[in-house]
PDB file of N, CA and C in Angstrom:
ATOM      1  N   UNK A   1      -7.212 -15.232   8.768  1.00  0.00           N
ATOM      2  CA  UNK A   1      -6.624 -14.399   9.799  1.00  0.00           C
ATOM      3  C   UNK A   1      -7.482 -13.148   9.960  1.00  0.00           C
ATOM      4  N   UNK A   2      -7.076 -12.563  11.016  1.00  0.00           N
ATOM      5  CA  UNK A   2      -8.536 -11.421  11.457  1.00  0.00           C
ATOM      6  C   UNK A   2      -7.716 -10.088  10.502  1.00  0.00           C
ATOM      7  N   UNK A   3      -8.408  -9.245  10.960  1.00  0.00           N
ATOM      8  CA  UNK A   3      -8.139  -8.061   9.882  1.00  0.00           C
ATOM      9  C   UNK A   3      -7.411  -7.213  10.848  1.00  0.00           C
ATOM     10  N   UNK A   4      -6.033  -6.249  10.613  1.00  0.00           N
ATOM     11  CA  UNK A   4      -5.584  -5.340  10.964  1.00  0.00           C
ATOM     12  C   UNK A   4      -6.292  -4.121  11.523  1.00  0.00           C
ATOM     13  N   UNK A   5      -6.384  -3.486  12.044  1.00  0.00           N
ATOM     14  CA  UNK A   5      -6.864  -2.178  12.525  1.00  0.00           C
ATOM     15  C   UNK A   5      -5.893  -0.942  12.154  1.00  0.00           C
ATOM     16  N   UNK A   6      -5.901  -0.417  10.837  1.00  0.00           N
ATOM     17  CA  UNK A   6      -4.746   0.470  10.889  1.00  0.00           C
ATOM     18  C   UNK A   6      -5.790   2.313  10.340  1.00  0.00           C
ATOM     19  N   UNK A   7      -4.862   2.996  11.657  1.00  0.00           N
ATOM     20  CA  UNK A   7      -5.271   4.398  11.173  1.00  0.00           C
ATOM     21  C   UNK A   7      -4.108   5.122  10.796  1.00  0.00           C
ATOM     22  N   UNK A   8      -4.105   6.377  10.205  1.00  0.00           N
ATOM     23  CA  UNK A   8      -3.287   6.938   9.641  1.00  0.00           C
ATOM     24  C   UNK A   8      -3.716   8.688  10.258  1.00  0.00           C
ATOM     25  N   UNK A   9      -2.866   9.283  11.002  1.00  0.00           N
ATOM     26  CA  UNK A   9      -3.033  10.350  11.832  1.00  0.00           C
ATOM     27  C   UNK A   9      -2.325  11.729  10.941  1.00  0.00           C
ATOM     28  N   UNK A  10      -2.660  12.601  10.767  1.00  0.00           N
ATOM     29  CA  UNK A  10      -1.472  13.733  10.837  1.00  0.00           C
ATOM     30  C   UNK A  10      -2.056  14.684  11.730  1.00  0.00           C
ATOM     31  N   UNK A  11      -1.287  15.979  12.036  1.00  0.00           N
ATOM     32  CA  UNK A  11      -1.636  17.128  12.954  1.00  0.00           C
ATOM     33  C   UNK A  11      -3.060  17.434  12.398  1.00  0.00           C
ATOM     34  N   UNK A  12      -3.270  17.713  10.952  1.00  0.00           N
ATOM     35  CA  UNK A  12      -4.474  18.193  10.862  1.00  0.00           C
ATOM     36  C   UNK A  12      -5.763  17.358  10.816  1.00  0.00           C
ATOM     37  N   UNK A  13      -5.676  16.242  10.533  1.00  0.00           N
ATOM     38  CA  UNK A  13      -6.697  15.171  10.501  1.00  0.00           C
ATOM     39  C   UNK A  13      -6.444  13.844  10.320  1.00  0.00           C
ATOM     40  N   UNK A  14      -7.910  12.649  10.763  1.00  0.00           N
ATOM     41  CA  UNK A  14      -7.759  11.727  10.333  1.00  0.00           C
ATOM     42  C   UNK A  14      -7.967  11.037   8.554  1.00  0.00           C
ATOM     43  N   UNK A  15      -6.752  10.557   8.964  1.00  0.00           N
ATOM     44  CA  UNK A  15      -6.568  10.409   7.220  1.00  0.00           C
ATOM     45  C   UNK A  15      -7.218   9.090   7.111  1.00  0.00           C
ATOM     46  N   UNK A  16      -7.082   8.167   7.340  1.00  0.00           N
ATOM     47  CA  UNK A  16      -7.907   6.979   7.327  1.00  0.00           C
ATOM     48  C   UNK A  16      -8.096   6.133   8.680  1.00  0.00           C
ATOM     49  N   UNK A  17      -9.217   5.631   8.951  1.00  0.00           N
ATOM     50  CA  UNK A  17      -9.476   3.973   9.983  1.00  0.00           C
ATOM     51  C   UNK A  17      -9.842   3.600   9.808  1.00  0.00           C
ATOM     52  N   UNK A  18      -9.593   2.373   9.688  1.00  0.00           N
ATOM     53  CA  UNK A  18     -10.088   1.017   9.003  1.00  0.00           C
ATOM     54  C   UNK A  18      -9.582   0.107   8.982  1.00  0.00           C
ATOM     55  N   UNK A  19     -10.103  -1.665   9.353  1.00  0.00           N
ATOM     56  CA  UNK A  19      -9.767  -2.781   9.171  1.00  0.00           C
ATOM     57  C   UNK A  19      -8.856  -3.142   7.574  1.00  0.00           C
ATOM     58  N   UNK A  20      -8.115  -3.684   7.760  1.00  0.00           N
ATOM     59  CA  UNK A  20      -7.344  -3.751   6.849  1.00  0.00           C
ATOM     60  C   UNK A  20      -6.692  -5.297   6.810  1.00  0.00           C
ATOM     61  N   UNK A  21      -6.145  -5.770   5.493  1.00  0.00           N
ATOM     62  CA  UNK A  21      -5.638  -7.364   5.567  1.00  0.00           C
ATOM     63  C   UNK A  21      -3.589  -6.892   5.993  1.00  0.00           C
ATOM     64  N   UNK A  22      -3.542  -5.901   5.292  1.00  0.00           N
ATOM     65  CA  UNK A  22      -1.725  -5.647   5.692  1.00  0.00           C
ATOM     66  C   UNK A  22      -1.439  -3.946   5.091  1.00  0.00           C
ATOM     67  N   UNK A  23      -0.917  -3.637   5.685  1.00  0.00           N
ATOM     68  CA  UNK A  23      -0.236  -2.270   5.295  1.00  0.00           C
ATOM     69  C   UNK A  23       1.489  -2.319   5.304  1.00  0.00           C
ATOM     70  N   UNK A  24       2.054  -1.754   4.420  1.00  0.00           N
ATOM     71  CA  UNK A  24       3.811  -1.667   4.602  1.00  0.00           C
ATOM     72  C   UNK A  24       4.088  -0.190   4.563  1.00  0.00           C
ATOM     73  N   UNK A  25       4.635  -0.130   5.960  1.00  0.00           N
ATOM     74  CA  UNK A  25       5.140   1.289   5.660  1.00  0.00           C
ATOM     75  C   UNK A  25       6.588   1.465   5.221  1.00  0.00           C
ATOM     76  N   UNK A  26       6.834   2.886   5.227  1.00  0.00           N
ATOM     77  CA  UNK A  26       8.528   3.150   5.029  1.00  0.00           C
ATOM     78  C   UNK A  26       9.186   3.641   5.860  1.00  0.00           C
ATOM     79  N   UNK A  27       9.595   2.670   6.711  1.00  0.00           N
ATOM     80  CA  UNK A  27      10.858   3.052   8.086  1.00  0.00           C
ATOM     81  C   UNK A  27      12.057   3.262   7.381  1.00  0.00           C
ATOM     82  N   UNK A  28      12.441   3.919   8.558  1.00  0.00           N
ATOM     83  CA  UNK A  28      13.494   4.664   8.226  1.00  0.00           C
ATOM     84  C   UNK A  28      14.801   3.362   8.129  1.00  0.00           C
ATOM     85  N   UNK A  29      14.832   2.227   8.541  1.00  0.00           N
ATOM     86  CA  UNK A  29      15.745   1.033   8.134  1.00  0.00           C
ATOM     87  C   UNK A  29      15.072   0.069   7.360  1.00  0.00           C
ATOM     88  N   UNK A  30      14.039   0.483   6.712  1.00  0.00           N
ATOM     89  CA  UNK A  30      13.360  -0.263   5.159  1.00  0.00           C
ATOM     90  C   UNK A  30      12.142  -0.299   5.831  1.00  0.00           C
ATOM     91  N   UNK A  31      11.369  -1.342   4.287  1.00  0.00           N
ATOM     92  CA  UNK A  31       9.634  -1.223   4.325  1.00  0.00           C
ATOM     93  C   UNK A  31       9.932  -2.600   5.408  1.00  0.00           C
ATOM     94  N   UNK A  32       8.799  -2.218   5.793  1.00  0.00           N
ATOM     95  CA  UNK A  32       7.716  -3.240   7.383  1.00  0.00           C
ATOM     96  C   UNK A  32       6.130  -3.387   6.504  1.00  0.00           C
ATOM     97  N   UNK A  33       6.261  -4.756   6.642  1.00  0.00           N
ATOM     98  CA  UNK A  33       4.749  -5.504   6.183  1.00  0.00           C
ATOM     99  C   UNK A  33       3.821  -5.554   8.000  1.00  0.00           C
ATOM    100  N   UNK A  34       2.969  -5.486   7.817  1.00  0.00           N
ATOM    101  CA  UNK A  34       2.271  -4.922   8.984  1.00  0.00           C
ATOM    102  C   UNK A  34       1.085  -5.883   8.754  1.00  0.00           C
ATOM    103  N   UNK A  35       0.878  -7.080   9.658  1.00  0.00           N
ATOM    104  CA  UNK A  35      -0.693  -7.728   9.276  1.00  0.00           C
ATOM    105  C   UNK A  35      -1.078  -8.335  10.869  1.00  0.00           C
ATOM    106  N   UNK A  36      -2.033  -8.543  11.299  1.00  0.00           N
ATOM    107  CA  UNK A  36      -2.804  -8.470  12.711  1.00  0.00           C
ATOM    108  C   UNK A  36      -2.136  -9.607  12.978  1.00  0.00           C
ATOM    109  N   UNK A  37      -1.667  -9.275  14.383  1.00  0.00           N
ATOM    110  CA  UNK A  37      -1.012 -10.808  15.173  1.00  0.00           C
ATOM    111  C   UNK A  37       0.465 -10.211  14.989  1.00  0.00           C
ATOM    112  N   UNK A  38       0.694  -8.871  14.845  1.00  0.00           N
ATOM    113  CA  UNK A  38       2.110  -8.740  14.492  1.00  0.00           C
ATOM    114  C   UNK A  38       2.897  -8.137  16.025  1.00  0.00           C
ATOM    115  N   UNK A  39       3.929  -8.731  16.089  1.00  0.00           N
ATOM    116  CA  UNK A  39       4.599  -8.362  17.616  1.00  0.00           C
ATOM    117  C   UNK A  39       4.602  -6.694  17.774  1.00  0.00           C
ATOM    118  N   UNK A  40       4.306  -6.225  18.448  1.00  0.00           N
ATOM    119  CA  UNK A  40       4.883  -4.906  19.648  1.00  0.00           C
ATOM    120  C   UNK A  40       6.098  -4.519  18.618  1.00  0.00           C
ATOM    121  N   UNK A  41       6.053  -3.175  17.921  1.00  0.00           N
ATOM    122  CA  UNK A  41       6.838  -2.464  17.078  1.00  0.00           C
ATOM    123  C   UNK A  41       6.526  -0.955  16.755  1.00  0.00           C
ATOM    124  N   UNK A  42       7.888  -0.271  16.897  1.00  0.00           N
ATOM    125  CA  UNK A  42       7.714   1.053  16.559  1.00  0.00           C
ATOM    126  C   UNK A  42       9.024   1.570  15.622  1.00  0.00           C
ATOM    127  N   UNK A  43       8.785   2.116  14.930  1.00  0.00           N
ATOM    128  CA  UNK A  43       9.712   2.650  14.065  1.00  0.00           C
ATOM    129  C   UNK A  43       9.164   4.256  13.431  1.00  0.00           C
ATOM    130  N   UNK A  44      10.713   4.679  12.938  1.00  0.00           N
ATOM    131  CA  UNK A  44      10.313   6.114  12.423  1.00  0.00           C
ATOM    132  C   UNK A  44       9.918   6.360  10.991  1.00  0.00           C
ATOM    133  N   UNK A  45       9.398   7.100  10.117  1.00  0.00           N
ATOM    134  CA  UNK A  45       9.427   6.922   9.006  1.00  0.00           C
ATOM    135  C   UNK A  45       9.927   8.142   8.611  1.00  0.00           C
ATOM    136  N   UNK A  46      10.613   7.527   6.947  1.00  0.00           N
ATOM    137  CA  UNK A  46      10.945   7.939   6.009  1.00  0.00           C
ATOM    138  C   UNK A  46      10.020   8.636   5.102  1.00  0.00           C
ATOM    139  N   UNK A  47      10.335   9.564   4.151  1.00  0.00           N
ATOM    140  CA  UNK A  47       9.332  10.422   3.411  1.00  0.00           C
ATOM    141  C   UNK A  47       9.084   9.038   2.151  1.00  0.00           C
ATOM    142  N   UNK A  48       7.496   8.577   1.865  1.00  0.00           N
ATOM    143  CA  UNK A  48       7.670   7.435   1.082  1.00  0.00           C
ATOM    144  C   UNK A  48       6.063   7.025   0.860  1.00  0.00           C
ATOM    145  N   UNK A  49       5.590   5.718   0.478  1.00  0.00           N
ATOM    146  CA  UNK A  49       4.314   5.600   0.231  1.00  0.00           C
ATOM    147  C   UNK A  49       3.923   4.753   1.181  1.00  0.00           C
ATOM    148  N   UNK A  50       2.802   4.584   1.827  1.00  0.00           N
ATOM    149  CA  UNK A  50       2.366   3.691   2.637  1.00  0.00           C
ATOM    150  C   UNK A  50       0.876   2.939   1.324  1.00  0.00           C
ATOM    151  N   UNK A  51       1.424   1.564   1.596  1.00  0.00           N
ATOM    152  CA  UNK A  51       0.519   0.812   0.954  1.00  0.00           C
ATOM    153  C   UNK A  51      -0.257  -0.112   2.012  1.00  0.00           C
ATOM    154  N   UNK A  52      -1.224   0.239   1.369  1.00  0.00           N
ATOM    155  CA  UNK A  52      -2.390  -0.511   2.305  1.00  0.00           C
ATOM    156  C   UNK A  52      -3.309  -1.531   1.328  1.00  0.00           C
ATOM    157  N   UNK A  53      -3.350  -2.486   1.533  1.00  0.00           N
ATOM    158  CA  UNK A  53      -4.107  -3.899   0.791  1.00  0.00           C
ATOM    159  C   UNK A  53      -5.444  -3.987   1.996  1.00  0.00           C
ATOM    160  N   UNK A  54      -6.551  -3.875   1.391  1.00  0.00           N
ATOM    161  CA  UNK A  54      -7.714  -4.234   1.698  1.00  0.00           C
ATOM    162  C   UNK A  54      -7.954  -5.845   1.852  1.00  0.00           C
ATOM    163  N   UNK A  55      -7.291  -6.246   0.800  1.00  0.00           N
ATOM    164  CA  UNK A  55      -7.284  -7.971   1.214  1.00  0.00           C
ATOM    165  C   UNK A  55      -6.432  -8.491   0.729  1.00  0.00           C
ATOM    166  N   UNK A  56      -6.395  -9.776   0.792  1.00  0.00           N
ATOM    167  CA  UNK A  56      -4.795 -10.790   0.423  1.00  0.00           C
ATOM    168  C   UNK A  56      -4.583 -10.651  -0.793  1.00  0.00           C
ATOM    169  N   UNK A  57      -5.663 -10.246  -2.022  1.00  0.00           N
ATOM    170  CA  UNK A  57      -5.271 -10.411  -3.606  1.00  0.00           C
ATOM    171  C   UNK A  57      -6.001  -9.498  -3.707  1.00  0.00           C
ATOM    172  N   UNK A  58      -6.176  -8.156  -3.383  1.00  0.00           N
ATOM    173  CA  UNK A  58      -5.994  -6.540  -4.056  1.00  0.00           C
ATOM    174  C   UNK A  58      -5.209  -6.391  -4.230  1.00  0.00           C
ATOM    175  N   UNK A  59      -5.203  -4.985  -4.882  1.00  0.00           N
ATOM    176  CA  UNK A  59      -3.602  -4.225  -5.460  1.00  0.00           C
ATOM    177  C   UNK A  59      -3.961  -3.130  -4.535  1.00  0.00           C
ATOM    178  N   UNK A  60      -2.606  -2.463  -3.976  1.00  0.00           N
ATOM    179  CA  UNK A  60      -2.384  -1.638  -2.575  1.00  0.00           C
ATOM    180  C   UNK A  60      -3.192  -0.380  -3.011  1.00  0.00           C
ATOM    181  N   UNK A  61      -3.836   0.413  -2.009  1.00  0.00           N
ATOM    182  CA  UNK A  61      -3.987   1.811  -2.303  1.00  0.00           C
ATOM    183  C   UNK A  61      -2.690   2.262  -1.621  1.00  0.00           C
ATOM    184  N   UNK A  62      -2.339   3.665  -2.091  1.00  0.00           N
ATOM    185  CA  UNK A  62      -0.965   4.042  -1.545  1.00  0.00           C
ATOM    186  C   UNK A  62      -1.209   5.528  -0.922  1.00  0.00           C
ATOM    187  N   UNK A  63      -0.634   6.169  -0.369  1.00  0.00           N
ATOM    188  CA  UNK A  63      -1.055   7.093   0.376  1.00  0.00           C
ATOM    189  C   UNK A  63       0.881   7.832   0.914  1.00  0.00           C
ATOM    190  N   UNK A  64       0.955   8.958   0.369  1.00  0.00           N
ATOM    191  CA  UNK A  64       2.164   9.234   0.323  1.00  0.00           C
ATOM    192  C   UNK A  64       2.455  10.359   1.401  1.00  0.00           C
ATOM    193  N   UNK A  65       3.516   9.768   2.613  1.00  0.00           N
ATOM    194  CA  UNK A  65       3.652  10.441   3.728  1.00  0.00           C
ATOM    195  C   UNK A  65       4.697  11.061   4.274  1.00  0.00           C
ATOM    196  N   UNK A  66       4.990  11.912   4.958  1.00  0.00           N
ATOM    197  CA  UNK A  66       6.938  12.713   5.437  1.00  0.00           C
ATOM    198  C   UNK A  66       6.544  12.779   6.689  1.00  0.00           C
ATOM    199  N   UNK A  67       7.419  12.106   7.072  1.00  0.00           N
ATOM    200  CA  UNK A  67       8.020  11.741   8.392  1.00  0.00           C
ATOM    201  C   UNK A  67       6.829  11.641   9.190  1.00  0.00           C
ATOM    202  N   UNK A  68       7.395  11.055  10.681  1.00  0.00           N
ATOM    203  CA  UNK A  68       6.603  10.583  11.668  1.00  0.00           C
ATOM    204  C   UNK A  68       7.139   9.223  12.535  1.00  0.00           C
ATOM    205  N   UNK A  69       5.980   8.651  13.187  1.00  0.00           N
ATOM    206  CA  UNK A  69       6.105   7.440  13.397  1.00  0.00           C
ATOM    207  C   UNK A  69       5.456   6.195  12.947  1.00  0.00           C
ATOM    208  N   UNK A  70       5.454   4.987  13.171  1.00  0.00           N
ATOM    209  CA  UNK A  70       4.172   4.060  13.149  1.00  0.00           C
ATOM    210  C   UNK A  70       4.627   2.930  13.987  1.00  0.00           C
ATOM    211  N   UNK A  71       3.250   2.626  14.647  1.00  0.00           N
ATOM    212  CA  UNK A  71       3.269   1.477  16.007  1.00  0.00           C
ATOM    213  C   UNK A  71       2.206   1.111  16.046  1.00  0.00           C
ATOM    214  N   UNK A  72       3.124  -0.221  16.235  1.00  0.00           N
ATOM    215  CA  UNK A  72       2.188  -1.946  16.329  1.00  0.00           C
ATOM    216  C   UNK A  72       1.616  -2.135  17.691  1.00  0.00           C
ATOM    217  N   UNK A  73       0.618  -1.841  18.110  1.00  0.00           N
ATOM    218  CA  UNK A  73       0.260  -2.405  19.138  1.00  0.00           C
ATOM    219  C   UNK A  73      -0.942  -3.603  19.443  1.00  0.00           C
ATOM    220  N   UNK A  74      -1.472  -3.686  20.957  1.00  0.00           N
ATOM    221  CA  UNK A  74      -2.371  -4.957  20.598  1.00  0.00           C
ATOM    222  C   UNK A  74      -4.339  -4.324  19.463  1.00  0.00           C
ATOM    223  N   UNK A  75      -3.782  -2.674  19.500  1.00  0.00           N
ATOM    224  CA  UNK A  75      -4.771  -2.142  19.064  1.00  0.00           C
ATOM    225  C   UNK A  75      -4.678  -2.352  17.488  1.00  0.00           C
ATOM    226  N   UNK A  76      -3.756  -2.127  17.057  1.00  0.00           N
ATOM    227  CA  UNK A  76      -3.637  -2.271  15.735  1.00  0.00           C
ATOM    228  C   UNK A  76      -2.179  -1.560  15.143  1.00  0.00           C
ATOM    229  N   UNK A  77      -2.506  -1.030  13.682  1.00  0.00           N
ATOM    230  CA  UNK A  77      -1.476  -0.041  13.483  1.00  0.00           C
ATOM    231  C   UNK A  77      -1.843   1.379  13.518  1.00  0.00           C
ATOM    232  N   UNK A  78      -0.807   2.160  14.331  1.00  0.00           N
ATOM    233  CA  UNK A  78      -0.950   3.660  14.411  1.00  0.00           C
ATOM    234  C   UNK A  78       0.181   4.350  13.485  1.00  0.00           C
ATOM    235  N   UNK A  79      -0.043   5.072  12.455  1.00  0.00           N
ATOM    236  CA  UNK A  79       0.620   6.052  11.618  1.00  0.00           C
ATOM    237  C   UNK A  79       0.457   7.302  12.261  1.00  0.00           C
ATOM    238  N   UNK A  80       1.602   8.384  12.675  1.00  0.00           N
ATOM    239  CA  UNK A  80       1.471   9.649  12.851  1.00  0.00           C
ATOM    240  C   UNK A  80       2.559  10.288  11.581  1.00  0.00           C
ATOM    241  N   UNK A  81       2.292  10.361  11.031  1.00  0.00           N
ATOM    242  CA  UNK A  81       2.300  11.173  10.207  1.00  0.00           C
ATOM    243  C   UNK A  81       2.682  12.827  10.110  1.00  0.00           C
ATOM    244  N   UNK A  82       3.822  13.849   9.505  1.00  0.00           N
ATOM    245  CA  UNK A  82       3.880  15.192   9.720  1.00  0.00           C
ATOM    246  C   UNK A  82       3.006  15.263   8.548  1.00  0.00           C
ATOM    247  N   UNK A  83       2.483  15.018   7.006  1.00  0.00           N
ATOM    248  CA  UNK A  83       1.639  15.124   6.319  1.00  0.00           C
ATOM    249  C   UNK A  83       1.375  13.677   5.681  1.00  0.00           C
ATOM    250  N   UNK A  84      -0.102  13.664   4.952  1.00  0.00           N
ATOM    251  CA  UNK A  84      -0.216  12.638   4.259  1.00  0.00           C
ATOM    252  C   UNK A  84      -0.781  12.986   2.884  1.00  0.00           C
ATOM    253  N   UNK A  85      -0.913  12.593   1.514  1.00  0.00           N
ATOM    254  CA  UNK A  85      -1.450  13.086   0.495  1.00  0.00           C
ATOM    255  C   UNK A  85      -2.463  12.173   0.014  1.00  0.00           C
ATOM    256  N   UNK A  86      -2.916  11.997  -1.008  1.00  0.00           N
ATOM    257  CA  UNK A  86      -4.495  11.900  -1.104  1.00  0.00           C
ATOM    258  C   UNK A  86      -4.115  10.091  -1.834  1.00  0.00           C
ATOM    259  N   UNK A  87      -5.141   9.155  -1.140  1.00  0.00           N
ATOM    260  CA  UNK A  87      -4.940   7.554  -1.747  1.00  0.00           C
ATOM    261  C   UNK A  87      -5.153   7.835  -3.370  1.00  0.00           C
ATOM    262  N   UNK A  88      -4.284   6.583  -4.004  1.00  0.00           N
ATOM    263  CA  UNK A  88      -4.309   6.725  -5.079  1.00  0.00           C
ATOM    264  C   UNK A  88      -4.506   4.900  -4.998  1.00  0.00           C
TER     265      UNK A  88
END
């Protein structure tokens, strides 16, 4: 399967872009697995970790975010983000 397109936005900068195999964020009505080919979706988020998998059998980098949005489009995934803290 092709690779995700997911960036991660806040007011002050870009926090990451990059092809990606799946990211799950934390909406505010639970985690969303996020991988390319995924339908038209927007949701709000919750203060929580966004994990991002580089490929099908890595272990996630995580990246810990408060509030915002994130949306699925035919571009990829968009995170806006009010802050994000540093991948671990």
């Amino acid at each position: 399967m092709a690779d995700l397109h997911f960036e991660l936005v806040t007011p002050d900068r870009l926090v990451m872009s990059d092809d990606v195999h799946m990211v799950v964020v934390p909406g505010t009505e639970g985690q969303s697995g996020i991988m390319a080919g995924h339908a038209p979706y927007m949701t709000t988020l919750r203060n929580g970790d966004i994990a991002v998998y580089r490929s099908a059998t890595g272990q996630p980098e995580t990246i810990a975010v408060t509030g915002g949005f994130a949306e699925v489009s035919e571009r990829g995934l968009t995170v806006l983000a009010e802050s994000a803290g540093e991948t671990a």
